[in-house]
N, C-alpha and C. Protein backbone atom coordinates (compact mmCIF):
# COMPACT_ATOMS: atom_id res chain seq x y z
N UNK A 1 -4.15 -1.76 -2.25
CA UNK A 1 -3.16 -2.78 -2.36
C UNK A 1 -2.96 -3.40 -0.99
N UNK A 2 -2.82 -4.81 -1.04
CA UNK A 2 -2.36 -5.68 0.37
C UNK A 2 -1.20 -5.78 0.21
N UNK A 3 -0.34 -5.50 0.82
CA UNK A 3 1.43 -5.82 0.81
C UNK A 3 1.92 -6.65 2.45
N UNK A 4 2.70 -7.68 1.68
CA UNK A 4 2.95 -8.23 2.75
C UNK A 4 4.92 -7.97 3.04
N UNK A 5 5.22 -7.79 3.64
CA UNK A 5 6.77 -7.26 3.51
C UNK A 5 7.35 -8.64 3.78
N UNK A 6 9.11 -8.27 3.09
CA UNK A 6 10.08 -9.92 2.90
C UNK A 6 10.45 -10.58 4.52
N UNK A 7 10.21 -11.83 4.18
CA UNK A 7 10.08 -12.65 5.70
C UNK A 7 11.63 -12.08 6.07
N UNK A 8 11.95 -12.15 7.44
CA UNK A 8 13.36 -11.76 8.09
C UNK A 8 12.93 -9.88 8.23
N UNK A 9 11.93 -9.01 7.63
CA UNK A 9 12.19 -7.91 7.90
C UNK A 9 11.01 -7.26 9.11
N UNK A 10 11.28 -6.63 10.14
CA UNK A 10 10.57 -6.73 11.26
C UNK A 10 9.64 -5.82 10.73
N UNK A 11 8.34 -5.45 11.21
CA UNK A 11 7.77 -4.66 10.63
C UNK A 11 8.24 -2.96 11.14
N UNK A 12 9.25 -2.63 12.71
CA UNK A 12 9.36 -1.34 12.13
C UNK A 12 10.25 -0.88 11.19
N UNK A 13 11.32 -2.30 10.93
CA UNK A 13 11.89 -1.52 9.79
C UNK A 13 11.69 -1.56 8.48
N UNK A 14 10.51 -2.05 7.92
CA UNK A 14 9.43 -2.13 7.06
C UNK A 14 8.78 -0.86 6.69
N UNK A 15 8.18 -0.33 8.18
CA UNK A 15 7.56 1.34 7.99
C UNK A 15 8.48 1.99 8.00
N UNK A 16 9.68 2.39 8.19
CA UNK A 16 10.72 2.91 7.98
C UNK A 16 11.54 2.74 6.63
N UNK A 17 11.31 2.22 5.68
CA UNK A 17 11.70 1.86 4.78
C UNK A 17 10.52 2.10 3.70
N UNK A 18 10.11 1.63 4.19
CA UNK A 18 8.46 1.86 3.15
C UNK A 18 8.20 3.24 3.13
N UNK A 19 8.35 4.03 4.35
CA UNK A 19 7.78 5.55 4.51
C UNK A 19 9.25 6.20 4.00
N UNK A 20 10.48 6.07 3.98
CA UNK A 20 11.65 7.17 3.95
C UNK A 20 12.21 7.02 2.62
N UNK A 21 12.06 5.36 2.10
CA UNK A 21 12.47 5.03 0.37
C UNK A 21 11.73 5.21 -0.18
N UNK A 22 10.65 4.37 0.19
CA UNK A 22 9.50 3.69 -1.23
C UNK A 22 8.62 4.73 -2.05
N UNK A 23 8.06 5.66 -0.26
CA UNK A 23 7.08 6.37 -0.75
C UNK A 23 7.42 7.65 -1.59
N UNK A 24 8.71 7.86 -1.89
CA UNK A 24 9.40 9.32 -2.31
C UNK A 24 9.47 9.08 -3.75
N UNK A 25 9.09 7.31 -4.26
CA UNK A 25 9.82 6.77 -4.96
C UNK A 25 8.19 6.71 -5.62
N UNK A 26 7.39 6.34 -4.93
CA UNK A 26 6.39 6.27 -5.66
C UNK A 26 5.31 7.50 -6.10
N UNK A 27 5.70 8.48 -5.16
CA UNK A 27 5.60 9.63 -5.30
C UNK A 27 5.89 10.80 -6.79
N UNK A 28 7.08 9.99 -6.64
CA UNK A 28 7.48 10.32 -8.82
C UNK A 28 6.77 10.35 -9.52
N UNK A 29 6.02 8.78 -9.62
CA UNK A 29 5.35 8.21 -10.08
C UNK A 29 4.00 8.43 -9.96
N UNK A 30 3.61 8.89 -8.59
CA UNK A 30 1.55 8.87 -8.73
C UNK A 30 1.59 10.10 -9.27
N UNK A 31 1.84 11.08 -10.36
CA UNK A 31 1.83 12.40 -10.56
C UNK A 31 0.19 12.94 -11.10
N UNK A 32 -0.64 12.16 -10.91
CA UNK A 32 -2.12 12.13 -11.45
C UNK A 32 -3.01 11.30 -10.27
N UNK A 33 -2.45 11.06 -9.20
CA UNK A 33 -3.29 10.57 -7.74
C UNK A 33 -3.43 11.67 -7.15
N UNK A 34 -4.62 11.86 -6.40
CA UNK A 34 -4.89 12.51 -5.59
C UNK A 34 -4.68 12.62 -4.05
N UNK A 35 -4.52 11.13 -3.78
CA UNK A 35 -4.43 10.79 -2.31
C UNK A 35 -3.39 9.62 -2.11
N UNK A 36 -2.54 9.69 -1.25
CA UNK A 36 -1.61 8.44 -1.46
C UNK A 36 -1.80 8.06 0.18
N UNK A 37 -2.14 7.36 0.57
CA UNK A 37 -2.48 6.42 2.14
C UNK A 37 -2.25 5.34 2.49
N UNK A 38 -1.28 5.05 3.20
CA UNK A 38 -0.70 3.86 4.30
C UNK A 38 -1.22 3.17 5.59
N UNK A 39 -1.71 2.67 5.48
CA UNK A 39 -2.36 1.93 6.77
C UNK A 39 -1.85 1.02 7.21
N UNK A 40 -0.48 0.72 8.25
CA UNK A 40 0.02 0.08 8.87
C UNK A 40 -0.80 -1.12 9.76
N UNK A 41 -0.51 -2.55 9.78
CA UNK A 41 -1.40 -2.92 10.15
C UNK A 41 -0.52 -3.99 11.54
N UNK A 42 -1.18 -3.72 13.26
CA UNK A 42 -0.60 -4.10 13.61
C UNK A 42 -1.29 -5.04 14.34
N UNK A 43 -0.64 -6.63 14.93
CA UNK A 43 -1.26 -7.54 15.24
C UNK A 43 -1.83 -7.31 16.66
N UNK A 44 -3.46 -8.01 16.66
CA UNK A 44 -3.77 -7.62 18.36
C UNK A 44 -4.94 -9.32 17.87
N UNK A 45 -5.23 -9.38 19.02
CA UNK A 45 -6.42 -10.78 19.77
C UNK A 45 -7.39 -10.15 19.20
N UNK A 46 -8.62 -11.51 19.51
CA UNK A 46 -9.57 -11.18 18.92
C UNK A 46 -10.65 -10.61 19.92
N UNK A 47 -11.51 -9.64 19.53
CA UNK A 47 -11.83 -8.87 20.29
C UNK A 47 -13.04 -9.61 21.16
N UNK A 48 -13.43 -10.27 20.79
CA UNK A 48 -14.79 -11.30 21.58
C UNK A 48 -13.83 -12.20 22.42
N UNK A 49 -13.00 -13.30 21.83
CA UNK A 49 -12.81 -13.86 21.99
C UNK A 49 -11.28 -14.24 23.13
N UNK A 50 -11.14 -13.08 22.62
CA UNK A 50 -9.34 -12.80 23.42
C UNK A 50 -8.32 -13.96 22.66
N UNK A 51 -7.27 -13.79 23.72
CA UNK A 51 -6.40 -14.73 22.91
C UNK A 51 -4.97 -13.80 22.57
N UNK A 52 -4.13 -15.04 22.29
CA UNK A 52 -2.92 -13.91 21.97
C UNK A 52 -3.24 -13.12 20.30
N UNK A 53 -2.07 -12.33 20.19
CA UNK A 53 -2.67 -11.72 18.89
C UNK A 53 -2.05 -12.18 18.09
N UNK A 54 -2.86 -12.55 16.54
CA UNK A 54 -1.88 -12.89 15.73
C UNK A 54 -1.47 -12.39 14.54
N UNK A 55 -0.62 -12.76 13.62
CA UNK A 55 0.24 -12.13 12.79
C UNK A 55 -0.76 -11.55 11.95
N UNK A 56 -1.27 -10.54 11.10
CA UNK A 56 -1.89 -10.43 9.86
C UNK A 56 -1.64 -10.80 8.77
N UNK A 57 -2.18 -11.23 7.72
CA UNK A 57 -1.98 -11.64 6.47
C UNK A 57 -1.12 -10.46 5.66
N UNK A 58 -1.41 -9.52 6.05
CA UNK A 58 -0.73 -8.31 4.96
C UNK A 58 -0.43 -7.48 6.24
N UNK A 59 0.72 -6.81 5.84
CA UNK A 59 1.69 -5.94 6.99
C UNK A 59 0.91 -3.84 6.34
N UNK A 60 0.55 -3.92 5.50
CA UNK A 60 -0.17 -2.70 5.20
C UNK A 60 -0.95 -2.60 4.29
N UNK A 61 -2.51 -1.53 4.22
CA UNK A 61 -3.36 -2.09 3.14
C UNK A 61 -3.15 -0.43 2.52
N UNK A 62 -2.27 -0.44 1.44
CA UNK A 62 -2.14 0.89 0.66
C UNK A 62 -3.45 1.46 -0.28
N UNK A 63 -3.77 2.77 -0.19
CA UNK A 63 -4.26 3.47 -1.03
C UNK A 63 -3.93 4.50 -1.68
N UNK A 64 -4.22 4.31 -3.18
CA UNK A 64 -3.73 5.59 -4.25
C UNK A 64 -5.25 6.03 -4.79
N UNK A 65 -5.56 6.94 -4.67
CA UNK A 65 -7.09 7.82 -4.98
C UNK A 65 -6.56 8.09 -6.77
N UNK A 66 -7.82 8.53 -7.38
CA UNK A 66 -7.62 9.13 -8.72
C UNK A 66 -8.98 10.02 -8.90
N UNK A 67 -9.40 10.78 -9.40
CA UNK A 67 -10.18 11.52 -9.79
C UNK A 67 -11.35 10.26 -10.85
N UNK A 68 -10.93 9.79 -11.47
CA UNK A 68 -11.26 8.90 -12.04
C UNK A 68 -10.61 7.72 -12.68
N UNK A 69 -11.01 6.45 -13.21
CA UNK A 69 -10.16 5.63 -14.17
C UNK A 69 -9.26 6.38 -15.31
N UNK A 70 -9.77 7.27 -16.26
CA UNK A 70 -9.06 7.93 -17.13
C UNK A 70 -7.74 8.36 -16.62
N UNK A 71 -7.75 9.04 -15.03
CA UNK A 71 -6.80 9.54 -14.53
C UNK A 71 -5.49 8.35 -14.38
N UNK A 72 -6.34 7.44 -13.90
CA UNK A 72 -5.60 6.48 -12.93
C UNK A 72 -4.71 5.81 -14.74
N UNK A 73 -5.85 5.12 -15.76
CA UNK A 73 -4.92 4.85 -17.02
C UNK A 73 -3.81 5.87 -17.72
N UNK A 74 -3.92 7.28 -17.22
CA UNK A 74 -3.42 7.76 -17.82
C UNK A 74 -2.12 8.14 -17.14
N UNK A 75 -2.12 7.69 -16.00
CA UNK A 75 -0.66 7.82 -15.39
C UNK A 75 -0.13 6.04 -15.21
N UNK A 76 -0.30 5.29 -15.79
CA UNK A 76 0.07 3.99 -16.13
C UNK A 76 0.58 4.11 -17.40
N UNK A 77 0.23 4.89 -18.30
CA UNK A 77 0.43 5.41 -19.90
C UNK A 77 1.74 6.25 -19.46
N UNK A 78 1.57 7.28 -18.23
CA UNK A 78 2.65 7.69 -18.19
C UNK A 78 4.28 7.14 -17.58
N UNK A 79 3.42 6.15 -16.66
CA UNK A 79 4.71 5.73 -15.99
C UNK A 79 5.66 4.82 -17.32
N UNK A 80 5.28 4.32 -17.94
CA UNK A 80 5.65 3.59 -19.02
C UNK A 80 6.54 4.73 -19.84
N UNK A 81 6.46 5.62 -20.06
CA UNK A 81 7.61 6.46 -20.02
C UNK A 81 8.45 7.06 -19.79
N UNK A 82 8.78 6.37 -18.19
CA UNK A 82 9.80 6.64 -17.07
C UNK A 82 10.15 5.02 -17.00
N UNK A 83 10.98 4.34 -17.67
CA UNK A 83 11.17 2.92 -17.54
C UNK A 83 12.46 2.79 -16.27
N UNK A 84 13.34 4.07 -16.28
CA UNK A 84 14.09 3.88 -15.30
C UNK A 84 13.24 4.26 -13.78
N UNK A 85 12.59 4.69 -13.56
CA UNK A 85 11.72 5.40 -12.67
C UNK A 85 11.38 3.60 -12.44
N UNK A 86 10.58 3.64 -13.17
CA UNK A 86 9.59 2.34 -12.78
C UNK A 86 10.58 1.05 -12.42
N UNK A 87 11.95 0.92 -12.92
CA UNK A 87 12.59 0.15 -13.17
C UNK A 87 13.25 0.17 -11.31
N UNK A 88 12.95 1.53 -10.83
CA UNK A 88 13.77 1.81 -9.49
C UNK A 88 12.61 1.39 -8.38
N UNK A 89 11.41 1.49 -8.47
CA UNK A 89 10.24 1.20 -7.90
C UNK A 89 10.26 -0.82 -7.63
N UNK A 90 10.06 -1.00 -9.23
CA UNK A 90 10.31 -2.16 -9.05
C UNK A 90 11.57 -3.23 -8.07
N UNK A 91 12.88 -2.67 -8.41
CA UNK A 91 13.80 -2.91 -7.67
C UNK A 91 13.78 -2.73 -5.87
N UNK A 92 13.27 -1.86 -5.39
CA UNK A 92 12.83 -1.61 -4.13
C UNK A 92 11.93 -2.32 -3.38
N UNK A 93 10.77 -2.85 -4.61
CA UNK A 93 9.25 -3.70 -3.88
C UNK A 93 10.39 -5.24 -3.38
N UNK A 94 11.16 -5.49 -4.23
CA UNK A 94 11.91 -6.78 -4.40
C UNK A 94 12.52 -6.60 -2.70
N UNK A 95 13.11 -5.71 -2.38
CA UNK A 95 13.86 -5.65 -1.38
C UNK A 95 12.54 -5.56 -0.18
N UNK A 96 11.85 -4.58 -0.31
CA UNK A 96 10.57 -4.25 0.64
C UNK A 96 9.61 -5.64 1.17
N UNK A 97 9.04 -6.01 -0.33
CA UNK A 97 7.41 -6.81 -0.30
C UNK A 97 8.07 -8.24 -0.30
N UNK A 98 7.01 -9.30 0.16
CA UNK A 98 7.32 -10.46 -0.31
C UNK A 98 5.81 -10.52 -1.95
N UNK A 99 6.50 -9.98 -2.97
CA UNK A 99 5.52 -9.64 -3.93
C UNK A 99 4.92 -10.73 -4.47
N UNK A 100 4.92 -11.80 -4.02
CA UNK A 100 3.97 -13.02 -4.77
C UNK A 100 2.91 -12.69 -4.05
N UNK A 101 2.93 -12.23 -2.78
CA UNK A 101 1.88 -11.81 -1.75
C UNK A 101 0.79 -10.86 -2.24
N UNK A 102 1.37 -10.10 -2.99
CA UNK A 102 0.23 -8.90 -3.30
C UNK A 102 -0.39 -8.76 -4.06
N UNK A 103 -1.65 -8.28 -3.22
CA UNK A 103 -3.00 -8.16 -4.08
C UNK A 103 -3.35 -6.71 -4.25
N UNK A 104 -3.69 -6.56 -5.75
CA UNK A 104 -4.06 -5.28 -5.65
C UNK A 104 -5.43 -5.29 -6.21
N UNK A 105 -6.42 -4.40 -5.86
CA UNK A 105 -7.63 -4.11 -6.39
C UNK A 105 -8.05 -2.62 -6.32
N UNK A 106 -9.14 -2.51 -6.74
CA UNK A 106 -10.16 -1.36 -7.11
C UNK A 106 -10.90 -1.59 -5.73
N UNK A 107 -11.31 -0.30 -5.29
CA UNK A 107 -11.99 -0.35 -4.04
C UNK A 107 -13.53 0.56 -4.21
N UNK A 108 -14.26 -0.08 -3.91
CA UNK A 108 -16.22 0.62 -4.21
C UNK A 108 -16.37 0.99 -2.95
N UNK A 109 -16.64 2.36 -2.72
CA UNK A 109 -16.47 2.91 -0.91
C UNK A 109 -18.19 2.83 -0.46
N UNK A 110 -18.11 2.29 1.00
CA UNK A 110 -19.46 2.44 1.08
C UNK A 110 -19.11 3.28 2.36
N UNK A 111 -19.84 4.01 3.09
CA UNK A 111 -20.01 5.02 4.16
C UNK A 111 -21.00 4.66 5.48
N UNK A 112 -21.32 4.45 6.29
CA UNK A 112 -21.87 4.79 7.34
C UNK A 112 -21.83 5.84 7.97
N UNK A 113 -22.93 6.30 8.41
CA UNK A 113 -23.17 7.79 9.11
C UNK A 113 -23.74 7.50 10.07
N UNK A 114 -22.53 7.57 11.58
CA UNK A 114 -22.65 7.01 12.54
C UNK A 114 -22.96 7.84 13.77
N UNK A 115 -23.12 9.14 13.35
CA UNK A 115 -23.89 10.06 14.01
C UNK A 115 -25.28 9.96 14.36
N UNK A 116 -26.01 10.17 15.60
CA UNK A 116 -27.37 10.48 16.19
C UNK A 116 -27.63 11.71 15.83
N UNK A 117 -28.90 12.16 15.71
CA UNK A 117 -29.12 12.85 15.84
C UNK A 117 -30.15 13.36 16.96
């Protein structure tokens, strides 16, 4: 997921909010993820080129792991039976994300093995 947080909120009190509310909150909820990962994303220049640094498009690029799709549909099947749960999640992104912003996708991992031997 790309999340971009609501304009006026600085980004540390974004990770502070995101890490002490959201994630306890979504935590309920991933009960069939394997891995839940935050990648804070902070602005710097460009590395060839220099320059001041500028803002990023998305303030963190989230990951939720699953064992498989079955897993991942089947805790979407479940959250749908926590409507207040989901109903509290939802209420929070409102305060957190600027959510027209976010993109979520499926991620195909590729690896490099950047070791010599």
């Amino acid at each position: 997921m790309l999340l971009k947080r609501k304009p006026g909120l600085s980004l540390a009190d974004f990770v502070d909010h995101y890490e002490n509310v959201h994630v306890p909150l979504v935590e309920k909820l991933a009960t069939r993820a394997t891995h839940y990962e935050r990648h804070f994303l902070h602005p710097m220049g460009d590395l060839v080129a220099g320059g001041e640094p500028l803002e990023p498009e998305y303030d963190v690029v989230t990951e939720i792991w699953y064992d498989d799709m079955a897993a991942f549909t089947a805790e979407q099947r479940d959250a749908r039976q926590q409507p207040d749960l989901v109903a509290a999640v939802i209420a929070d992104e409102k305060v957190l994300f600027d959510r027209a912003r976010t993109r979520v996708a499926f991620a195909e991992d590729r690896v490099s093995n950047l070791t010599t031997t």
